[in-house]
C-alpha atoms as a PDB file:
ATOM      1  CA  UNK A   1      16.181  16.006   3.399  1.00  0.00           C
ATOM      2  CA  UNK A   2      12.532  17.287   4.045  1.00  0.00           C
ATOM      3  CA  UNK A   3      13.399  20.230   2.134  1.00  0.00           C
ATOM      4  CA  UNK A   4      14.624  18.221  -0.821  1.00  0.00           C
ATOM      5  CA  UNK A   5      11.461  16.366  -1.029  1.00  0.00           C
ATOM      6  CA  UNK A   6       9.034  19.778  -0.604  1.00  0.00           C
ATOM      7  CA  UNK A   7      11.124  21.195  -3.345  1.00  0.00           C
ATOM      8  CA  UNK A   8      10.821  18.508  -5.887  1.00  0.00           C
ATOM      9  CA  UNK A   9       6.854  17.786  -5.163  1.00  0.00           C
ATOM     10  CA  UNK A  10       6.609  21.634  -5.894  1.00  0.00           C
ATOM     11  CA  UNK A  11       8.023  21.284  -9.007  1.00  0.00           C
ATOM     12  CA  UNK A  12       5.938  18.233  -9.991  1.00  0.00           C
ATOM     13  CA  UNK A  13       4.574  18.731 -13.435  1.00  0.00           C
ATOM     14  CA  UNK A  14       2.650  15.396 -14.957  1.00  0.00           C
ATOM     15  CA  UNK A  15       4.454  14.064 -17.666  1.00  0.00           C
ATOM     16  CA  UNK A  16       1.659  12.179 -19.334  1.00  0.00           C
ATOM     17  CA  UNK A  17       3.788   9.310 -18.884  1.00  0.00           C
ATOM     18  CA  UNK A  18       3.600   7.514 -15.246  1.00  0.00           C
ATOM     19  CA  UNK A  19       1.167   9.294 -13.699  1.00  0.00           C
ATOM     20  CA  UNK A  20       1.012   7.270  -9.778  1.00  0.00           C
ATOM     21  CA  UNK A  21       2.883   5.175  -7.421  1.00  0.00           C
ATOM     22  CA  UNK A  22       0.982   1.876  -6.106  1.00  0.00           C
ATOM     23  CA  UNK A  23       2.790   0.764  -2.674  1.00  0.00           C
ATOM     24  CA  UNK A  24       1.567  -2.605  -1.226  1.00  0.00           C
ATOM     25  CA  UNK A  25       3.475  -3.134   2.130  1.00  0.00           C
ATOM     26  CA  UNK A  26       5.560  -6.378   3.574  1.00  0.00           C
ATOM     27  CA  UNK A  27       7.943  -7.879   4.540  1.00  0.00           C
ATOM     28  CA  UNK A  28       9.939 -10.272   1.884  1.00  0.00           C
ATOM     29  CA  UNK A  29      10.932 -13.529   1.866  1.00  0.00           C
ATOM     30  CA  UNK A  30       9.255 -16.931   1.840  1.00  0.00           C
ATOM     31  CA  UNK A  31       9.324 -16.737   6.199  1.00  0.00           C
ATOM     32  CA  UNK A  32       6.839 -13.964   5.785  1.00  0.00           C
ATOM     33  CA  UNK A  33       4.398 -15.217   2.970  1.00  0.00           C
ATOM     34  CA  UNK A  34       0.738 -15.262   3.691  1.00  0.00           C
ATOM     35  CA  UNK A  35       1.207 -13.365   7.318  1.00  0.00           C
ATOM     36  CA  UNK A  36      -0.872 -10.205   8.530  1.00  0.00           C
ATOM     37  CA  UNK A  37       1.569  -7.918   8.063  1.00  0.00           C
ATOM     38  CA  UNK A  38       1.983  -8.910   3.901  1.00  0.00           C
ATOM     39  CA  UNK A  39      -1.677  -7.882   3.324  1.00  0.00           C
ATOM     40  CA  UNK A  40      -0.677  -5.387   1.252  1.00  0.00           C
ATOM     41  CA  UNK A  41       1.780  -7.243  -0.924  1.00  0.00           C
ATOM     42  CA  UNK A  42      -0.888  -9.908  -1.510  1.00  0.00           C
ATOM     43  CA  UNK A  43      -3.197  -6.854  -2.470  1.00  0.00           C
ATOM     44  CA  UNK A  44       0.065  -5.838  -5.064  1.00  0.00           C
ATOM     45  CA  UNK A  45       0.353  -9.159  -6.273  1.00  0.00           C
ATOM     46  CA  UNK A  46      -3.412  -8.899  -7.326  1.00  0.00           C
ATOM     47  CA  UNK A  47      -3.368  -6.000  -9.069  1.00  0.00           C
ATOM     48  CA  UNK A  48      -0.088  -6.979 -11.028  1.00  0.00           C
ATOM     49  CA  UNK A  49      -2.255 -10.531 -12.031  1.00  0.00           C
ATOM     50  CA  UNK A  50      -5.319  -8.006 -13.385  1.00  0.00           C
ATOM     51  CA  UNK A  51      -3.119  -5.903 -14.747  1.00  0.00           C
ATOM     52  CA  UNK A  52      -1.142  -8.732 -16.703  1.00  0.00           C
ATOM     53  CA  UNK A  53       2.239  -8.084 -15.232  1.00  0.00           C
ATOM     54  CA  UNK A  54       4.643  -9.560 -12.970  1.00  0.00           C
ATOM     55  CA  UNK A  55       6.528  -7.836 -10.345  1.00  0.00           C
ATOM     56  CA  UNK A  56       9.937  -8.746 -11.037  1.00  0.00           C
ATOM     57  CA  UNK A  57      12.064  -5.964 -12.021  1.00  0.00           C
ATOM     58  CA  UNK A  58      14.260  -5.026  -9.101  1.00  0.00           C
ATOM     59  CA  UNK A  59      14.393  -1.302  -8.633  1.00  0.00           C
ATOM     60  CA  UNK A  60      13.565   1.177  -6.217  1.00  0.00           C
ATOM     61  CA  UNK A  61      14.684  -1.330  -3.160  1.00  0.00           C
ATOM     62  CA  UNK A  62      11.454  -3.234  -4.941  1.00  0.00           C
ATOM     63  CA  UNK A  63       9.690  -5.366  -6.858  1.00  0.00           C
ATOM     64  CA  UNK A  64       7.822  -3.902  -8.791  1.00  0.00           C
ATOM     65  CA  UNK A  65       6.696  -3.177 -12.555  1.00  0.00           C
ATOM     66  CA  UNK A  66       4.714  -0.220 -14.656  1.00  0.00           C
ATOM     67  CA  UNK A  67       1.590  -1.500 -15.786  1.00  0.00           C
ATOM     68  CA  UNK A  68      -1.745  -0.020 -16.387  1.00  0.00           C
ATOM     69  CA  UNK A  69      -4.773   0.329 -13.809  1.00  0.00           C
ATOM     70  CA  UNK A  70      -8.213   1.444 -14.003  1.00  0.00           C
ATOM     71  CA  UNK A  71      -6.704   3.592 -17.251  1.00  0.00           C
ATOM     72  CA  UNK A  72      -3.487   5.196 -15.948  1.00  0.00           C
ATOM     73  CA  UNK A  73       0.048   4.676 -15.725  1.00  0.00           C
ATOM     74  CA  UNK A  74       1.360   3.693 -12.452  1.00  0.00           C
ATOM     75  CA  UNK A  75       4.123   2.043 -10.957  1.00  0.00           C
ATOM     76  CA  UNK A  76       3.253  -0.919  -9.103  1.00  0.00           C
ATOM     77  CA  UNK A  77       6.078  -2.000  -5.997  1.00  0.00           C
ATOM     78  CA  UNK A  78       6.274  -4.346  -3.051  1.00  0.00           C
ATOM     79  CA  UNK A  79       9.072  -2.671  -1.003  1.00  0.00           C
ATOM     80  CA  UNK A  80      12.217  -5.276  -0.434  1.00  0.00           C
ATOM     81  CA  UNK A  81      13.438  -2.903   2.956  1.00  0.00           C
ATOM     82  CA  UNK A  82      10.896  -4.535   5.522  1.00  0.00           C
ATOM     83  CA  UNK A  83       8.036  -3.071   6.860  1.00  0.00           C
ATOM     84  CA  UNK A  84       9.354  -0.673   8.953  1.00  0.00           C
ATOM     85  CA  UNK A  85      11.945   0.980   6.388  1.00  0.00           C
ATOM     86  CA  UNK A  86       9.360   0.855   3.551  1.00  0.00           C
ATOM     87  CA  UNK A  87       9.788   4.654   3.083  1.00  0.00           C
ATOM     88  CA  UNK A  88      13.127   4.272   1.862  1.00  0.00           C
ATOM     89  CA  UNK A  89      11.708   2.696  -0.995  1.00  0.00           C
ATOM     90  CA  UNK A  90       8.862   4.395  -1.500  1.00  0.00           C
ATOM     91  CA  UNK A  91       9.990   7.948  -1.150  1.00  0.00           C
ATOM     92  CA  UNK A  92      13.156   6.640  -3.828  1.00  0.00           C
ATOM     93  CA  UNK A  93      10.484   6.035  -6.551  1.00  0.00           C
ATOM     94  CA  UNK A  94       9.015   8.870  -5.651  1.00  0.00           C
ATOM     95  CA  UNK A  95      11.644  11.178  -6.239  1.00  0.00           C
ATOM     96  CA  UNK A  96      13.226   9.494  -9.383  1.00  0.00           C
ATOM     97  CA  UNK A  97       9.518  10.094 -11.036  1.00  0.00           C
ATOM     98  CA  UNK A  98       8.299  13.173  -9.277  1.00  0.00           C
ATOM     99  CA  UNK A  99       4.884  11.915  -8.478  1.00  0.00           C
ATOM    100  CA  UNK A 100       3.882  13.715  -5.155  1.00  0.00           C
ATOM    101  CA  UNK A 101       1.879  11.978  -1.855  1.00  0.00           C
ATOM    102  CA  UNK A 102      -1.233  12.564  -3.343  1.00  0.00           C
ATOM    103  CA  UNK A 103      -0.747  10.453  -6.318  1.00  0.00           C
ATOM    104  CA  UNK A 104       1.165   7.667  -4.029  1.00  0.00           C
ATOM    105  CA  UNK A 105      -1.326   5.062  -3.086  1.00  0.00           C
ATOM    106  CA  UNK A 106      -0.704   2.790  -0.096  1.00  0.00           C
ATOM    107  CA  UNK A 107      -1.884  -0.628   0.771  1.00  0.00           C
ATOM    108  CA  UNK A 108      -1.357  -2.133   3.777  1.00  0.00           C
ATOM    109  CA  UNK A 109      -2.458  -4.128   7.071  1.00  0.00           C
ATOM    110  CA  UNK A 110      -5.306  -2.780   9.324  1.00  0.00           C
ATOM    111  CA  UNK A 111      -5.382  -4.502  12.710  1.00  0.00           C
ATOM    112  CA  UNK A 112      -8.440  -2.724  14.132  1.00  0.00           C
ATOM    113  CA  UNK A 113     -10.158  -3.769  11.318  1.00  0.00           C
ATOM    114  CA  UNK A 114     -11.993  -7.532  10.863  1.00  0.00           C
ATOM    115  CA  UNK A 115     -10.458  -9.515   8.173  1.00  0.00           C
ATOM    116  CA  UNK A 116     -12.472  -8.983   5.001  1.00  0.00           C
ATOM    117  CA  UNK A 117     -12.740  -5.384   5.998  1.00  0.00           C
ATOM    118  CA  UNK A 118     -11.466  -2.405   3.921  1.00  0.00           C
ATOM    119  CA  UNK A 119     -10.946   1.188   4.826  1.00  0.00           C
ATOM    120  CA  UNK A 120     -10.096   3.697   1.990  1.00  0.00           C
ATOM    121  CA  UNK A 121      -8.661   7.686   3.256  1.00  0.00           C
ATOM    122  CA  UNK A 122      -7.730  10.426   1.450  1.00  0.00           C
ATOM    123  CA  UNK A 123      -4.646  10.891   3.726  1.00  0.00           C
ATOM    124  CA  UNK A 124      -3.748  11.115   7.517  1.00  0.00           C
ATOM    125  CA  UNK A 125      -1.408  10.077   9.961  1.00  0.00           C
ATOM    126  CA  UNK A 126       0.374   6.620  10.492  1.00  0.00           C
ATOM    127  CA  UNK A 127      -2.035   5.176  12.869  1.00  0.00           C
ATOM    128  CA  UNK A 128       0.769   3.498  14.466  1.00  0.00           C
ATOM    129  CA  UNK A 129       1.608   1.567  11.228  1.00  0.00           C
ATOM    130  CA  UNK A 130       5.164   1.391  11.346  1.00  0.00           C
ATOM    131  CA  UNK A 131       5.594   1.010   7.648  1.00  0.00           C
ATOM    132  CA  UNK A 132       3.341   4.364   7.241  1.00  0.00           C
ATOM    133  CA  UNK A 133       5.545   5.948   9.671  1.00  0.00           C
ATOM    134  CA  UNK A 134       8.533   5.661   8.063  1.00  0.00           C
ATOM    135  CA  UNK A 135       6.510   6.346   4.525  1.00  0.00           C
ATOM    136  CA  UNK A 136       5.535  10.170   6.384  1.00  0.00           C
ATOM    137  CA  UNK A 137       9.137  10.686   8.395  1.00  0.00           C
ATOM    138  CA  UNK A 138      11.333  10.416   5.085  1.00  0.00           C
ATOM    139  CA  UNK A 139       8.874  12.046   2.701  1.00  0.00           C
ATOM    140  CA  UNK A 140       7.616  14.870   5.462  1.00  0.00           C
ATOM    141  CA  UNK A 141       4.013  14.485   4.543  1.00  0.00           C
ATOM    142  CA  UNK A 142       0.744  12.604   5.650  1.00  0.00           C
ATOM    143  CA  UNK A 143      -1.174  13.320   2.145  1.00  0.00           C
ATOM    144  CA  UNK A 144      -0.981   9.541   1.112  1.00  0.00           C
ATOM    145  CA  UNK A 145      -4.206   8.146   0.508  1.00  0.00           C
ATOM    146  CA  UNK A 146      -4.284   5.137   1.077  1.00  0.00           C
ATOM    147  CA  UNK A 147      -6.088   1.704   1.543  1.00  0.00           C
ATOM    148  CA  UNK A 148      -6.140  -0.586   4.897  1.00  0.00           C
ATOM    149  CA  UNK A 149      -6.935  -4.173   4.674  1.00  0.00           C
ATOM    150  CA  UNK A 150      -8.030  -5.711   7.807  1.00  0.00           C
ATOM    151  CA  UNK A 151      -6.311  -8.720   9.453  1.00  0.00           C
ATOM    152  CA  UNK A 152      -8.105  -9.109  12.860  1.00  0.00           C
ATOM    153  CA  UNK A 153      -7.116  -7.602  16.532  1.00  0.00           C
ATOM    154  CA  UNK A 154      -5.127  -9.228  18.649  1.00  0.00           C
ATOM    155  CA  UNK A 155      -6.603 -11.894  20.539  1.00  0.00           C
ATOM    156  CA  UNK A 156      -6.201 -10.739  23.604  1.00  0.00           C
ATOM    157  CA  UNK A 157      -4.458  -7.535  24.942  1.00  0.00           C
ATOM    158  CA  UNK A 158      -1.656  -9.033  26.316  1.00  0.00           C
ATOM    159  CA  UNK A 159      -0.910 -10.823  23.218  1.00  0.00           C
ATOM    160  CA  UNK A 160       2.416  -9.420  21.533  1.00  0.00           C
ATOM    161  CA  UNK A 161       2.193  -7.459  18.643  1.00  0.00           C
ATOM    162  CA  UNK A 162       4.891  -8.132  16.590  1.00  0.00           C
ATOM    163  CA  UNK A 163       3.974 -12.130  17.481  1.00  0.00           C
ATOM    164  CA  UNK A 164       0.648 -11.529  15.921  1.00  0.00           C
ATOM    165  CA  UNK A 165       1.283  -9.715  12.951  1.00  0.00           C
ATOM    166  CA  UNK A 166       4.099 -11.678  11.942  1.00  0.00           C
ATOM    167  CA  UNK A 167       1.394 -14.824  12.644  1.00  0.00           C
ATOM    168  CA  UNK A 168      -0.447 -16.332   9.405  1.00  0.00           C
ATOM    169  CA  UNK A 169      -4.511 -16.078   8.786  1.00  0.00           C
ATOM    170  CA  UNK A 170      -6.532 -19.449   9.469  1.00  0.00           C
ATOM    171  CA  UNK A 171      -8.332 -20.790   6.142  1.00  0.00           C
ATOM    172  CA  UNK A 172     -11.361 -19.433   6.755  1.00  0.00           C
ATOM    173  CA  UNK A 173      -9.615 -15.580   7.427  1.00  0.00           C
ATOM    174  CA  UNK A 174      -7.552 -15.903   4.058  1.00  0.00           C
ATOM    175  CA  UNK A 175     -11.276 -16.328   2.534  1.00  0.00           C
ATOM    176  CA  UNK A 176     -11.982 -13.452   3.689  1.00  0.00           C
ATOM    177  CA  UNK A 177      -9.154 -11.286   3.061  1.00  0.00           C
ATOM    178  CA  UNK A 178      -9.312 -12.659  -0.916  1.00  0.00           C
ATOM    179  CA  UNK A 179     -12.896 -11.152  -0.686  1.00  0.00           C
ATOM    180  CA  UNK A 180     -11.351  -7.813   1.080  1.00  0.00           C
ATOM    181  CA  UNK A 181      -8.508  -7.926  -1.638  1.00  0.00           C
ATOM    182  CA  UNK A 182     -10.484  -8.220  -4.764  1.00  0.00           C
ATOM    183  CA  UNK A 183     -12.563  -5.261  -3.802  1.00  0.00           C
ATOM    184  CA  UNK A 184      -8.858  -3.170  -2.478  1.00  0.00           C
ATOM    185  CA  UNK A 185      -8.384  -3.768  -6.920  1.00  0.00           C
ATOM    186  CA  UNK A 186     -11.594  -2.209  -7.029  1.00  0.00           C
ATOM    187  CA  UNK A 187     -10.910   0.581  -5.050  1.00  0.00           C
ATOM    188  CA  UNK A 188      -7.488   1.041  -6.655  1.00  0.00           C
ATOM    189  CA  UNK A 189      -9.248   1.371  -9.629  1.00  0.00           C
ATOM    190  CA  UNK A 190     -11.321   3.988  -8.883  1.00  0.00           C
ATOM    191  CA  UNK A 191      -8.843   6.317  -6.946  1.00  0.00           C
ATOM    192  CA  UNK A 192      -6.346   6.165  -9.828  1.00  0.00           C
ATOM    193  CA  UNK A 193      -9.272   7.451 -12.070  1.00  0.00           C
ATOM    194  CA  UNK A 194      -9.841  10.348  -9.552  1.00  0.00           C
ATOM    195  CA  UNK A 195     -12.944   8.845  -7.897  1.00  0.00           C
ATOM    196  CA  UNK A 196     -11.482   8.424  -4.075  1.00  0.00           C
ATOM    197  CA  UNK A 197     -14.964   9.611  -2.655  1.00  0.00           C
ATOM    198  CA  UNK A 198     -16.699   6.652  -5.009  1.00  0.00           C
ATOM    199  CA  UNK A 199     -14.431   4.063  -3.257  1.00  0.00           C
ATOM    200  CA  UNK A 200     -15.113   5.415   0.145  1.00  0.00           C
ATOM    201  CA  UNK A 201     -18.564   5.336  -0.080  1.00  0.00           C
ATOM    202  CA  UNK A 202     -18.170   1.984  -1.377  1.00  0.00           C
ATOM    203  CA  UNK A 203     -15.813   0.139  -0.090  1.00  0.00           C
ATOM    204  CA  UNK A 204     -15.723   1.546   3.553  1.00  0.00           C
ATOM    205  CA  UNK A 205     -16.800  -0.419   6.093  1.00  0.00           C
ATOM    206  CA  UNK A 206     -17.700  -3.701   3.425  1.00  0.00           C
END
């Protein structure tokens, strides 16, 4: 399967048609709405409402929808697989487009970082995301960049994981994280128009 994917990213020749892939990561269904671990599909769902579009075709084991952002043709998609299978859907748009890592764009949950937080890469490894994981296993690369919204550590160490992900922000967090995901449009904006080293300096850290 790895070989598949190599051989068709070597291939890749822009089309001047859809030119990127915008992932933001969840879980679906109304049980999961407004938790940690749908940061990035509440990220998705802002950049569909700038970019006048709702996600609501159902392809790609997604929502999602072309639209336009920050001048380019992308494909915007909230995976419908779950978090931790969110390659599956990713790597299938992917491949039915032939758009390589480096023009597949990532959003998703930090929980090292404070809500409000954003942290923009070029690429790199999972970070113990599993819905990055699975995103570098089935495609066989880590050159995603990507952006990682912050939802707050665990409260305490003992604290289960899953438990606290899958737990929803207080009021005054979810003010935060609109703050975090207005600027993660921001950012999106300027790393589709080729300026990922403008977002870093940016957005890192703010």
């Amino acid at each position: 399967m790895f070989q598949k994917m190599k051989d068709f990213f070597s291939e890749y020749q822009p089309s001047g048609k859809l030119e990127y892939i915008v992932a933001g990561l969840g879980n679906p269904g109304a049980k999961y709405e407004m938790t940690r671990h749908n940061a990035g599909f509440m990220a998705a769902d802002a950049l569909a409402g700038r970019a006048g579009v709702r996600l609501d075709r159902l392809k790609f084991k997604s929502s999602c929808n072309d639209c336009m952002i920050g001048g380019h043709r992308a494909l915007l998609m909230k995976p419908s697989t779950f978090m931790n299978l969110s390659g599956q859907a990713v790597c299938e748009a992917m491949q039915f487009y032939k758009i390589p890592p480096e023009r597949t764009l990532i959003l998703y949950d930090d929980i090292t970082l404070e809500p409000g937080k954003l942290r923009v890469r070029r690429r790199g490894s999972d970070g113990g995301h599993n819905g990055m994981k699975n995103i570098i296993y089935l495609s066989g690369s880590d050159q995603f960049p990507r952006v990682r919204l912050g939802v707050g550590k665990k409260p305490h160490p003992d604290y289960d994981l899953a438990d606290w992900v899958l737990s929803r922000f207080t009021p005054d967090e979810l003010r935060q994280l609109a703050n975090a995901i207005e600027r993660c449009t921001d950012a999106v904006e300027l790393i589709l128009g080729g300026n990922i080293a403008e977002a870093m300096n940016r957005y890192n850290g703010a």
